[in-house]
Protein backbone atom coordinates (compact mmCIF):
# COMPACT_ATOMS: atom_id res chain seq x y z
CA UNK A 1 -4.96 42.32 3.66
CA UNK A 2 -6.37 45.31 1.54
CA UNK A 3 -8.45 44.67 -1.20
CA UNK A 4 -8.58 48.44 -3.51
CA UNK A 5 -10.85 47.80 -6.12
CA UNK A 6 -14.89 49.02 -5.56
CA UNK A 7 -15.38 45.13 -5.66
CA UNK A 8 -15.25 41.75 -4.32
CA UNK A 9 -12.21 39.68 -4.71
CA UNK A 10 -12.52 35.68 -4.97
CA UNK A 11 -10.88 32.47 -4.14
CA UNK A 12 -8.00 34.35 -2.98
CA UNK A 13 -4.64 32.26 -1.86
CA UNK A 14 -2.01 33.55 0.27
CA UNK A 15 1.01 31.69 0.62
CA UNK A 16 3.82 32.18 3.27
CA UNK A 17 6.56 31.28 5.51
CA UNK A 18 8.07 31.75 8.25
CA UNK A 19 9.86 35.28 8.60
CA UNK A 20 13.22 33.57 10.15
CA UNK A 21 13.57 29.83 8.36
CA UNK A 22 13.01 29.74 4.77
CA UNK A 23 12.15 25.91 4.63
CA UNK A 24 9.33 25.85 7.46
CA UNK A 25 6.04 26.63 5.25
CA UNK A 26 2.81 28.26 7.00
CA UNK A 27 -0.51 26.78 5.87
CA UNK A 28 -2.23 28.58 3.29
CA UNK A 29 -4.45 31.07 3.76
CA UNK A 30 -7.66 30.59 1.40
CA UNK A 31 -10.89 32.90 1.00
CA UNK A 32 -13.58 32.68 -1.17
CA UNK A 33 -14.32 35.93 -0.87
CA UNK A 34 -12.76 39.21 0.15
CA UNK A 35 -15.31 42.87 0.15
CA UNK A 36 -13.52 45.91 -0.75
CA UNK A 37 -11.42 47.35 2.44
CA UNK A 38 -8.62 46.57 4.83
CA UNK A 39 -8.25 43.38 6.77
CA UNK A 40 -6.82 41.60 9.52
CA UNK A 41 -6.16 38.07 9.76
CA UNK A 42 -4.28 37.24 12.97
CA UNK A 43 -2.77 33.77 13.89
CA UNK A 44 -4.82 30.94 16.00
CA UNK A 45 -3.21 28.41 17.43
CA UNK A 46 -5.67 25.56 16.60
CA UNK A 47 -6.42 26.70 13.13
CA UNK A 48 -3.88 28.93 11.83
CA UNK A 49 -5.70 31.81 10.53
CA UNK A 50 -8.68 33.37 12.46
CA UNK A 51 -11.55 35.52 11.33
CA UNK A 52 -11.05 38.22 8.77
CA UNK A 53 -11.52 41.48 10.54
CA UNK A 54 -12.15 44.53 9.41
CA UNK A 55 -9.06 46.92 10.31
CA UNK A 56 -10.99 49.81 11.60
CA UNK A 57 -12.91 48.07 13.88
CA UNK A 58 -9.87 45.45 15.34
CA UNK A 59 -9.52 45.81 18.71
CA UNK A 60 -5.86 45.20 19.04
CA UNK A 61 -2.65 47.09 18.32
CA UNK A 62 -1.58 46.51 14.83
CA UNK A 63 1.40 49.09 14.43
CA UNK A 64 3.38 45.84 14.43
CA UNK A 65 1.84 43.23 12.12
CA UNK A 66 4.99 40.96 10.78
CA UNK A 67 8.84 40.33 12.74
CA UNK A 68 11.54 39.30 10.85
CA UNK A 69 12.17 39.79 7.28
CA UNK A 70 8.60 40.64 6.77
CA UNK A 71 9.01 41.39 2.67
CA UNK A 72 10.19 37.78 2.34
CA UNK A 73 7.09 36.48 4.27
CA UNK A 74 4.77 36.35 1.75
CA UNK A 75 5.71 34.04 -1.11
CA UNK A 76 2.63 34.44 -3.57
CA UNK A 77 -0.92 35.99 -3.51
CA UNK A 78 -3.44 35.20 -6.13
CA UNK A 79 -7.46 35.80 -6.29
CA UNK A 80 -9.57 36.28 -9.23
CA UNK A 81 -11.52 39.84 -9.28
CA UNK A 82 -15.77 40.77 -10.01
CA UNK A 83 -14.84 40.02 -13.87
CA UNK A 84 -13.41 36.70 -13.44
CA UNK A 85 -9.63 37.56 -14.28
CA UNK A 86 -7.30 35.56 -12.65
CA UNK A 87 -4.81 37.45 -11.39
CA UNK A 88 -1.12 37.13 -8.94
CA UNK A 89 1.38 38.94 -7.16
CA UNK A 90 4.32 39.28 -8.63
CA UNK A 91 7.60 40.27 -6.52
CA UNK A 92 5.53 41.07 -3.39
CA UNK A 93 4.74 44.29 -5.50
CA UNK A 94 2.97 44.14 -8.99
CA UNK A 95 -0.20 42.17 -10.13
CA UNK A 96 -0.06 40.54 -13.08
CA UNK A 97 -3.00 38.89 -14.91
CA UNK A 98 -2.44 35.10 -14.96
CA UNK A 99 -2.51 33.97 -18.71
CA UNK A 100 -1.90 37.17 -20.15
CA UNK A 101 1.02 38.68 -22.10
CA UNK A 102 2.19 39.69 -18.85
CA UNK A 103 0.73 43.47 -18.40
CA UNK A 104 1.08 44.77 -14.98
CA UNK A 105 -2.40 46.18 -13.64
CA UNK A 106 -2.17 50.20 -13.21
């Protein structure tokens, strides 16, 4: 999970499936807060999501981080940024601010 901006991110909501069967939902992934950086968020079996890591300092091999159809994995993402702007994923590519005219963030 990457978060660009020189800010926090907040209540963030990921929302997935599994990469081979369409109908078989993961549990959501919610934060209430996300620093500026790259993360990783690996699987636990009792919980679902562990601790948020910090990439650089994950002691694991991550040049595999998704099988499958990884592009379809992910089915939204939304989080609202330092100025209180709700904002979403749209296509697994572009954010869009949620209740606006529907501008695409640069």
């Amino acid at each position: 999970m990457v978060n660009g901006s020189d800010a926090p991110i907040f209540k963030i909501c990921v929302k997935s499936q599994k990469a081979n069967n369409k109908k078989n939902l993961n549990r959501d992934l919610e934060l209430a807060v996300l620093p500026p950086g790259k993360f990783v968020i690996c699987a636990h079996p009792e919980y679902m999501w562990g601790p948020v890591i910090e990439q650089e300092t994950a002691r694991m091999r991550l040049n595999i981080m998704t099988k499958g159809n990884a592009g379809e994995m992910i089915t939204h993402v939304s989080f609202v940024d330092a100025a209180s702007r709700k904002w979403e994923l749209v296509r697994g590519r572009e954010l869009r601010s949620v209740g606006s005219s529907g501008g695409v963030a640069q």
